[in-house]
N, C-alpha and C. Protein backbone atom coordinates (compact mmCIF):
# COMPACT_ATOMS: atom_id res chain seq x y z
N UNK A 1 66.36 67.23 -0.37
CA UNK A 1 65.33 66.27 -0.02
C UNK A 1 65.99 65.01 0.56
N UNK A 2 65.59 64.33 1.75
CA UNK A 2 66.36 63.82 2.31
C UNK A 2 65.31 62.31 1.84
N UNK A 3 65.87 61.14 2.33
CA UNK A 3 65.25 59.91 1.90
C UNK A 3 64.12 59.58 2.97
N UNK A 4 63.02 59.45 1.71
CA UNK A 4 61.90 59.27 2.34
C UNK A 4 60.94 60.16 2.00
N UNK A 5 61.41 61.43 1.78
CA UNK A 5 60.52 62.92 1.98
C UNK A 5 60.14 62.80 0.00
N UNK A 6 59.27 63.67 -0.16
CA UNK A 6 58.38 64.06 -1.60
C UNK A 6 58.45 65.30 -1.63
N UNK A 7 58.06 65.20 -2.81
CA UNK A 7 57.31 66.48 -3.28
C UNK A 7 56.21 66.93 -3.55
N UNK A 8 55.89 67.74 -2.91
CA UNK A 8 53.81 67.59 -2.76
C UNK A 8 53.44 67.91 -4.04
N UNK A 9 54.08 68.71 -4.88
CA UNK A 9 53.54 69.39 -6.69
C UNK A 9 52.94 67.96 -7.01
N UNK A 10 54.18 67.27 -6.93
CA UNK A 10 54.55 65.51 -8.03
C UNK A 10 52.97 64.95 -7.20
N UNK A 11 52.81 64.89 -6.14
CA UNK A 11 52.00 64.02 -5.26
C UNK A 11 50.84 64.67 -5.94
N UNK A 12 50.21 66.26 -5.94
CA UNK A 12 49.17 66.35 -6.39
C UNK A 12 49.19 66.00 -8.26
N UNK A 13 49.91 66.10 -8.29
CA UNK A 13 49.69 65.52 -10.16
C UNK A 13 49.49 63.96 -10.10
N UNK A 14 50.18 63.12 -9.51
CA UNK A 14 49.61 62.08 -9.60
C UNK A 14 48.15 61.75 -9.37
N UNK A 15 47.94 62.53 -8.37
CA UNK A 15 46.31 62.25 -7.86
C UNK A 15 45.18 62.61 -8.94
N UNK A 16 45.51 63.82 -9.77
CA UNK A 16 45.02 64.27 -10.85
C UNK A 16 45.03 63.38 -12.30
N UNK A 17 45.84 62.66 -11.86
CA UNK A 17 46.10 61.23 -13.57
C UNK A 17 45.15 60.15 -12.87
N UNK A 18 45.51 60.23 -11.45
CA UNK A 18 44.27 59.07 -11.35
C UNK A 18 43.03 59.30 -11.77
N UNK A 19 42.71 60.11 -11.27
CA UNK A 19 41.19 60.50 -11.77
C UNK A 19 40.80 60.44 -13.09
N UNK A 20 42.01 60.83 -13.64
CA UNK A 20 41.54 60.63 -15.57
C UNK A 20 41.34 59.22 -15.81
N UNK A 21 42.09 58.15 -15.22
CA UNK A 21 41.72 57.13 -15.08
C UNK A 21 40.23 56.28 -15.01
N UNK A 22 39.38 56.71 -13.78
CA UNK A 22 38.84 56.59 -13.27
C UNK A 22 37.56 57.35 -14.39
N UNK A 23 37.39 57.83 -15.13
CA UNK A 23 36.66 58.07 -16.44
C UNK A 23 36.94 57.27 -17.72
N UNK A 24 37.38 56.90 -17.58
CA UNK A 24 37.84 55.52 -18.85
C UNK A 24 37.15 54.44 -18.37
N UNK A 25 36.19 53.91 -19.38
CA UNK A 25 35.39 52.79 -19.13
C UNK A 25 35.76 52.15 -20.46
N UNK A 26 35.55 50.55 -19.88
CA UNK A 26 36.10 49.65 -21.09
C UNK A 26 34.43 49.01 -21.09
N UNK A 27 33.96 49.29 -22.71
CA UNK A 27 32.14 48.29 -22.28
C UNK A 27 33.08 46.95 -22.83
N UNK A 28 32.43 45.64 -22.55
CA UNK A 28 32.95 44.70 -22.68
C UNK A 28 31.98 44.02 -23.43
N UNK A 29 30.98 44.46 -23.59
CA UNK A 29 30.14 44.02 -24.51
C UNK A 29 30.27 44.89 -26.30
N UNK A 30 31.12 45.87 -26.57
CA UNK A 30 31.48 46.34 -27.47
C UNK A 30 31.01 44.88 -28.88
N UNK A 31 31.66 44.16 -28.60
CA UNK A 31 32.16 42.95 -29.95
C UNK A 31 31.01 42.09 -29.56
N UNK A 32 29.98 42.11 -29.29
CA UNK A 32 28.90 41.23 -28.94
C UNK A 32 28.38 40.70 -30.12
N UNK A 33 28.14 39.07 -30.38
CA UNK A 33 27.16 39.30 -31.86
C UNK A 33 26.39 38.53 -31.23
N UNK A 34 25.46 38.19 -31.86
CA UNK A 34 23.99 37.41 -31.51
C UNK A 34 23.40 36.45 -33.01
N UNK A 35 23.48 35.54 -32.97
CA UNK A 35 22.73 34.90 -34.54
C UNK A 35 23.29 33.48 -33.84
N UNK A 36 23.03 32.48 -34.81
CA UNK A 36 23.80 31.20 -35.11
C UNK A 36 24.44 30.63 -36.28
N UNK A 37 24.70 29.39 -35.92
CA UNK A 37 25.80 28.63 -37.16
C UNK A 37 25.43 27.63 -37.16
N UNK A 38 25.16 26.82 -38.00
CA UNK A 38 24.81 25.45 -38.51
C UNK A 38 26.04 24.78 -39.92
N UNK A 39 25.83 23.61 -39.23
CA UNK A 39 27.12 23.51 -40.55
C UNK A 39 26.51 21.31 -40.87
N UNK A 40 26.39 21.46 -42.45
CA UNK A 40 25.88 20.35 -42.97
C UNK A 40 26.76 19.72 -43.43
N UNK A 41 27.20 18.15 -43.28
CA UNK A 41 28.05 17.59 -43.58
C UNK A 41 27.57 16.17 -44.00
N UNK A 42 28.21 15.78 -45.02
CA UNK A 42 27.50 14.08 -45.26
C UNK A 42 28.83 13.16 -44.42
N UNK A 43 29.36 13.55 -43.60
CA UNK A 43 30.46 13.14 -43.19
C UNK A 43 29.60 12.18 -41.80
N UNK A 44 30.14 10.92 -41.43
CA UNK A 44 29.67 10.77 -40.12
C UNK A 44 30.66 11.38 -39.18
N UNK A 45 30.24 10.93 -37.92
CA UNK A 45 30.59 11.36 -36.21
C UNK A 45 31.90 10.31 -36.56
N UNK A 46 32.36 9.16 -36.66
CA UNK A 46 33.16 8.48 -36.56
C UNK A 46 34.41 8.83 -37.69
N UNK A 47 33.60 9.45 -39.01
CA UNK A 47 34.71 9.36 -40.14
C UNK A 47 35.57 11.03 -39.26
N UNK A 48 34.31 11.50 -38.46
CA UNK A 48 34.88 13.41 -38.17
C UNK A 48 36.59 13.15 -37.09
N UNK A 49 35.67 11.96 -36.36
CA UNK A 49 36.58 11.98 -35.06
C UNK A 49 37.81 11.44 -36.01
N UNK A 50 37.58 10.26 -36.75
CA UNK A 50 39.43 9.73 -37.28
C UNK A 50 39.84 11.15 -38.07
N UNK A 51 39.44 11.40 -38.63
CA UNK A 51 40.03 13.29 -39.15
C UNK A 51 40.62 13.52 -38.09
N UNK A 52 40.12 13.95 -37.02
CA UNK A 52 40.15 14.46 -35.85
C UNK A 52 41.85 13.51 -34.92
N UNK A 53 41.85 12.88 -35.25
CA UNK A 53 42.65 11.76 -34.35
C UNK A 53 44.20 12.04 -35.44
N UNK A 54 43.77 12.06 -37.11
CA UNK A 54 45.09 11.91 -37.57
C UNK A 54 45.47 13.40 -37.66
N UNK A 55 44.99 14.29 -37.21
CA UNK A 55 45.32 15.68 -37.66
C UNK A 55 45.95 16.03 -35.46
N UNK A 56 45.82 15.31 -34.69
CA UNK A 56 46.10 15.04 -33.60
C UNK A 56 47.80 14.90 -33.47
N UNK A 57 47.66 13.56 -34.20
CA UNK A 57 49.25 12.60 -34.83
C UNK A 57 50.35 13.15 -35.31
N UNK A 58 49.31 13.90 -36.54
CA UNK A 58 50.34 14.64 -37.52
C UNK A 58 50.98 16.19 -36.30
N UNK A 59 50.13 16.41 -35.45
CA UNK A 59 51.21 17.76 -35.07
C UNK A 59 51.81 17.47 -33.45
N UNK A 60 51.96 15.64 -32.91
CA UNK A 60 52.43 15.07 -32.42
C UNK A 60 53.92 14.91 -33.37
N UNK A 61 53.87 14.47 -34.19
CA UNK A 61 55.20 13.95 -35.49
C UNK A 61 55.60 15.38 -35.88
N UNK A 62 55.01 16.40 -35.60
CA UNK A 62 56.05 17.76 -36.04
C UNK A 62 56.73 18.03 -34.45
N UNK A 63 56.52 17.59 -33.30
CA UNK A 63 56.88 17.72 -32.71
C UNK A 63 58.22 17.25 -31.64
């Protein structure tokens, strides 16, 4: 076999894996959920955000 040239067997087997391919479907909706989340806190918006700001800091200072 000189460079460049195939082998037609190899060529039709490949063509035959494609196709198995080509039957494989991925649904992407598999893991779908549907509901909600609510979450109650006596915490305010301002005390959430300084939480929010020193937990920011702290993995600024591990860094």
């Amino acid at each position: 076999m000189g460079f460049g040239s195939y082998d037609e067997s190899e060529q039709q087997h490949q063509q035959s894996t494609d196709d198995d391919d080509e039957d494989a479907a991925i649904n992407v909706h598999e893991h779908d959920h549907h509901g909600s989340v609510s979450v109650e806190t006596d915490a305010s918006t301002d005390d959430l955000l300084g939480q929010l700001q020193e937990i920011k800091d702290a993995d600024e200072d591990d860094e």
